[in-house]
C-alpha atoms as a PDB file:
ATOM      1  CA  UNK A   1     -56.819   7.848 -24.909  1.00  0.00           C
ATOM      2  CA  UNK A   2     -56.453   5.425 -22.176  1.00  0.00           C
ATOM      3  CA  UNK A   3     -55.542   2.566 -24.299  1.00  0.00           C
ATOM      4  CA  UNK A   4     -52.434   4.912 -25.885  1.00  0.00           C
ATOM      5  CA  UNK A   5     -51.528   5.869 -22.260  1.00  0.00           C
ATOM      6  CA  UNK A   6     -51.866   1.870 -21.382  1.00  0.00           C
ATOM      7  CA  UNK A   7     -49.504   0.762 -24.640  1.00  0.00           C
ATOM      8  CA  UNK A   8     -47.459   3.680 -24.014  1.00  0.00           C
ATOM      9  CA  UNK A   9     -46.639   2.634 -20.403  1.00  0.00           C
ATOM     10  CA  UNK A  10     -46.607  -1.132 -21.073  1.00  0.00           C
ATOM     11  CA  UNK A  11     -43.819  -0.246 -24.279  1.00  0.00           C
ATOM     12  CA  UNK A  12     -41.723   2.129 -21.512  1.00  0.00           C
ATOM     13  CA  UNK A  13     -42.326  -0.641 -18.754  1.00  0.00           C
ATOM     14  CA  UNK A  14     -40.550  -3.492 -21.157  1.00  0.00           C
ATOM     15  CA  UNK A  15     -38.025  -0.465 -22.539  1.00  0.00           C
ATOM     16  CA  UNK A  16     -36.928  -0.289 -18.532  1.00  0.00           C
ATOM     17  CA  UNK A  17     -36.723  -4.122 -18.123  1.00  0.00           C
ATOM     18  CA  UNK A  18     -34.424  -4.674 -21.163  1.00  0.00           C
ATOM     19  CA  UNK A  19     -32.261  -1.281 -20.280  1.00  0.00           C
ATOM     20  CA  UNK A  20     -31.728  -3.263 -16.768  1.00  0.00           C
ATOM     21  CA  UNK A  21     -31.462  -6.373 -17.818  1.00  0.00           C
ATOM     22  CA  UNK A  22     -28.497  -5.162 -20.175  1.00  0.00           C
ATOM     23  CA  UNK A  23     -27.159  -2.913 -17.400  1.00  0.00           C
ATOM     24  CA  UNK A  24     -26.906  -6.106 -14.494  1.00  0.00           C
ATOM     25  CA  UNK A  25     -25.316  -8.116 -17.757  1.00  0.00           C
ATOM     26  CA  UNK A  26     -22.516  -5.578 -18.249  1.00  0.00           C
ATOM     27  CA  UNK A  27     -22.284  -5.064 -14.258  1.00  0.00           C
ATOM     28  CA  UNK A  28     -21.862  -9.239 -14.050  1.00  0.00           C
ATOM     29  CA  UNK A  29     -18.769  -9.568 -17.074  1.00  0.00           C
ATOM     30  CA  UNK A  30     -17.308  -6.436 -14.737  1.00  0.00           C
ATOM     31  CA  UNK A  31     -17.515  -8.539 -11.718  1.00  0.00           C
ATOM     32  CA  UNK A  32     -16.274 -11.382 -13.235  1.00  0.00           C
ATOM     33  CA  UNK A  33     -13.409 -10.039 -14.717  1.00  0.00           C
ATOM     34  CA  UNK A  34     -12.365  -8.656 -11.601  1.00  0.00           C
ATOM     35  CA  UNK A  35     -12.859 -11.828  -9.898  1.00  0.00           C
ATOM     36  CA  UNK A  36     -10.330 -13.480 -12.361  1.00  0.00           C
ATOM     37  CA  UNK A  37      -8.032 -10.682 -11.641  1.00  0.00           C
ATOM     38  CA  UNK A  38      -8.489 -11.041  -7.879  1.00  0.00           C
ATOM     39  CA  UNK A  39      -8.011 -15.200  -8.351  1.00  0.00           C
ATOM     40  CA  UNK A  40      -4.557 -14.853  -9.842  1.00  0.00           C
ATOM     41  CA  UNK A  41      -3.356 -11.880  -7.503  1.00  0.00           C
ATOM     42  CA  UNK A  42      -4.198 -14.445  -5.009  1.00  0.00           C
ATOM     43  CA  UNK A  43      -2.476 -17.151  -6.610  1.00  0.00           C
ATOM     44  CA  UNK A  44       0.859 -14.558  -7.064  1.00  0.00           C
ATOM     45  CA  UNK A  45       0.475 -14.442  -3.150  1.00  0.00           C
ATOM     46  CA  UNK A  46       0.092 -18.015  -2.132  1.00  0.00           C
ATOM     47  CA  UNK A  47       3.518 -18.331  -4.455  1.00  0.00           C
ATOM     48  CA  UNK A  48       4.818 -15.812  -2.605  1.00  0.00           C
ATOM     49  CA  UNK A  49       4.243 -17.049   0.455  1.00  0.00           C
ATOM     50  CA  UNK A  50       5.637 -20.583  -0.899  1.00  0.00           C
ATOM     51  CA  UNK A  51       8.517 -19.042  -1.561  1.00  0.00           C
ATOM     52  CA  UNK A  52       9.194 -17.009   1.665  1.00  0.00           C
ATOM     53  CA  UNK A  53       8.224 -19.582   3.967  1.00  0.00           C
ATOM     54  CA  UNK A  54      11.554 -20.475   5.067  1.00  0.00           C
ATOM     55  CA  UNK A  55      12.552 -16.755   6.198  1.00  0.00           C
ATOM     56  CA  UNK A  56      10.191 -16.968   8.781  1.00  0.00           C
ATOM     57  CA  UNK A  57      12.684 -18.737  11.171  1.00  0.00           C
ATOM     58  CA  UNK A  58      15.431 -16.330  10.495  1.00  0.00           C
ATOM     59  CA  UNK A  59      13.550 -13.187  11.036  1.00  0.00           C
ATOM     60  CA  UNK A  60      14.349 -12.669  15.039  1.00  0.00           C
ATOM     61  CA  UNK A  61      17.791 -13.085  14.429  1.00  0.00           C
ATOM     62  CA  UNK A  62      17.638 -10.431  11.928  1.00  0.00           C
ATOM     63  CA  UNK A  63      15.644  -8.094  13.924  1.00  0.00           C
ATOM     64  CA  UNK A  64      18.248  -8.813  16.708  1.00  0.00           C
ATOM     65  CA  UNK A  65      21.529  -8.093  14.459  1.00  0.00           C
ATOM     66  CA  UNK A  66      19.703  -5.117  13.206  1.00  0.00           C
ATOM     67  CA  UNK A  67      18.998  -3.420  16.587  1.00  0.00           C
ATOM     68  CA  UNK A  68      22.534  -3.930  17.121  1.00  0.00           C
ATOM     69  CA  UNK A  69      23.394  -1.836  13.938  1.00  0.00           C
ATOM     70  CA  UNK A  70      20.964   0.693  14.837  1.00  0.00           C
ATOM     71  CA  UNK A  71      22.479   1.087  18.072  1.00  0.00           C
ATOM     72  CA  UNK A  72      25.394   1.259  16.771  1.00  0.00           C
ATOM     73  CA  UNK A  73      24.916   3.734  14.407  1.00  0.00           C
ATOM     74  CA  UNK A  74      23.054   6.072  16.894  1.00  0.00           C
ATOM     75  CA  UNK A  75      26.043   5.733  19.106  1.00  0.00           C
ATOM     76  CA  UNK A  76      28.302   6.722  15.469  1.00  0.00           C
ATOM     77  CA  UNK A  77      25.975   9.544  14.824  1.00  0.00           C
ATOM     78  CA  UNK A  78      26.512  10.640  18.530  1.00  0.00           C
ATOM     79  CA  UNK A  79      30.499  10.679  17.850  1.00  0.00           C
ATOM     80  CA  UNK A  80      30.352  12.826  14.253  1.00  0.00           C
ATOM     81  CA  UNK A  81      27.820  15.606  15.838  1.00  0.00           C
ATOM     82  CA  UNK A  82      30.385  15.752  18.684  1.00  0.00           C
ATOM     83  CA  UNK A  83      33.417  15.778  16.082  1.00  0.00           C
ATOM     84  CA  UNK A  84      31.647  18.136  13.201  1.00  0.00           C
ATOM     85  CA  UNK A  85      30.681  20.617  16.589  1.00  0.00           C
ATOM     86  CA  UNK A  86      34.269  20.445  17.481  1.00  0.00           C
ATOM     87  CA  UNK A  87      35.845  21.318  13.838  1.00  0.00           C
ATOM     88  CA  UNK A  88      32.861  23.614  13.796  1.00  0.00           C
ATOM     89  CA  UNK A  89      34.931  25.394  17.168  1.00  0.00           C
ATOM     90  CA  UNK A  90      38.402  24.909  15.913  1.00  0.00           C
ATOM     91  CA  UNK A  91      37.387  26.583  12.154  1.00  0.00           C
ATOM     92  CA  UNK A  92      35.681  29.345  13.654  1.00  0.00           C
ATOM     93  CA  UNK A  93      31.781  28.654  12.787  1.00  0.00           C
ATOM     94  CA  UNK A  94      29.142  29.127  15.049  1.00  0.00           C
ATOM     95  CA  UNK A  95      27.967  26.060  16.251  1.00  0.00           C
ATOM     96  CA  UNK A  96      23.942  26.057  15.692  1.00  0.00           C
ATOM     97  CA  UNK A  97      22.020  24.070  19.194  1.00  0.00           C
ATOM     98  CA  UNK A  98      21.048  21.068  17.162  1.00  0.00           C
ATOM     99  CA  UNK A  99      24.838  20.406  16.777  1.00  0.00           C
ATOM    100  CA  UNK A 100      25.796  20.792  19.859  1.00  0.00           C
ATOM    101  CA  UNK A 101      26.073  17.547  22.075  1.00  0.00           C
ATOM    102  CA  UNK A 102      25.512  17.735  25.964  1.00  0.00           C
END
């Protein structure tokens, strides 16, 4: 009886070893298949940055022009609430608080 319970366990103990062995094989293609996808994602990114290196210079004057707009705009938006609040008067509509301007 021992010897079946010693062939039994030495069968299951080389059954485990080639289960894992097969497992960490499939687990390694996995990895390196995702490391190929991760080298050419960063190889689309070093283009990128190739490409948009030169619009690094330019960006402060953007963000300058383009807090101009925005102030301008606000100060637009300020002038049509104040217009749309007075046609609201002149036609008659009640004038809610968010369109009212102080």
């Amino acid at each position: 009886m021992v010897e079946f319970l010693a062939v039994v366990t030495a069968v299951w103990a080389v059954v485990l070893v080639v289960v894992v062995a097969i497992s960490l094989t499939l687990i390694l293609a996995s990895l390196m298949s995702i490391g190929r996808t991760l080298g050419r994602i960063g190889a689309g990114l070093g283009a990128v940055e190739g490409h948009t290196k030169h619009l690094v210079a330019g960006v402060p004057a953007l963000n300058e022009g383009l807090t101009g707009v925005a102030a301008g705009l606000a100060t637009t938006a300020g002038h049509l609430a104040a217009a749309d609040a007075g046609l609201a008067g002149v036609m008659g509509e009640p004038v809610t608080r968010h369109e009212q301007v102080a």
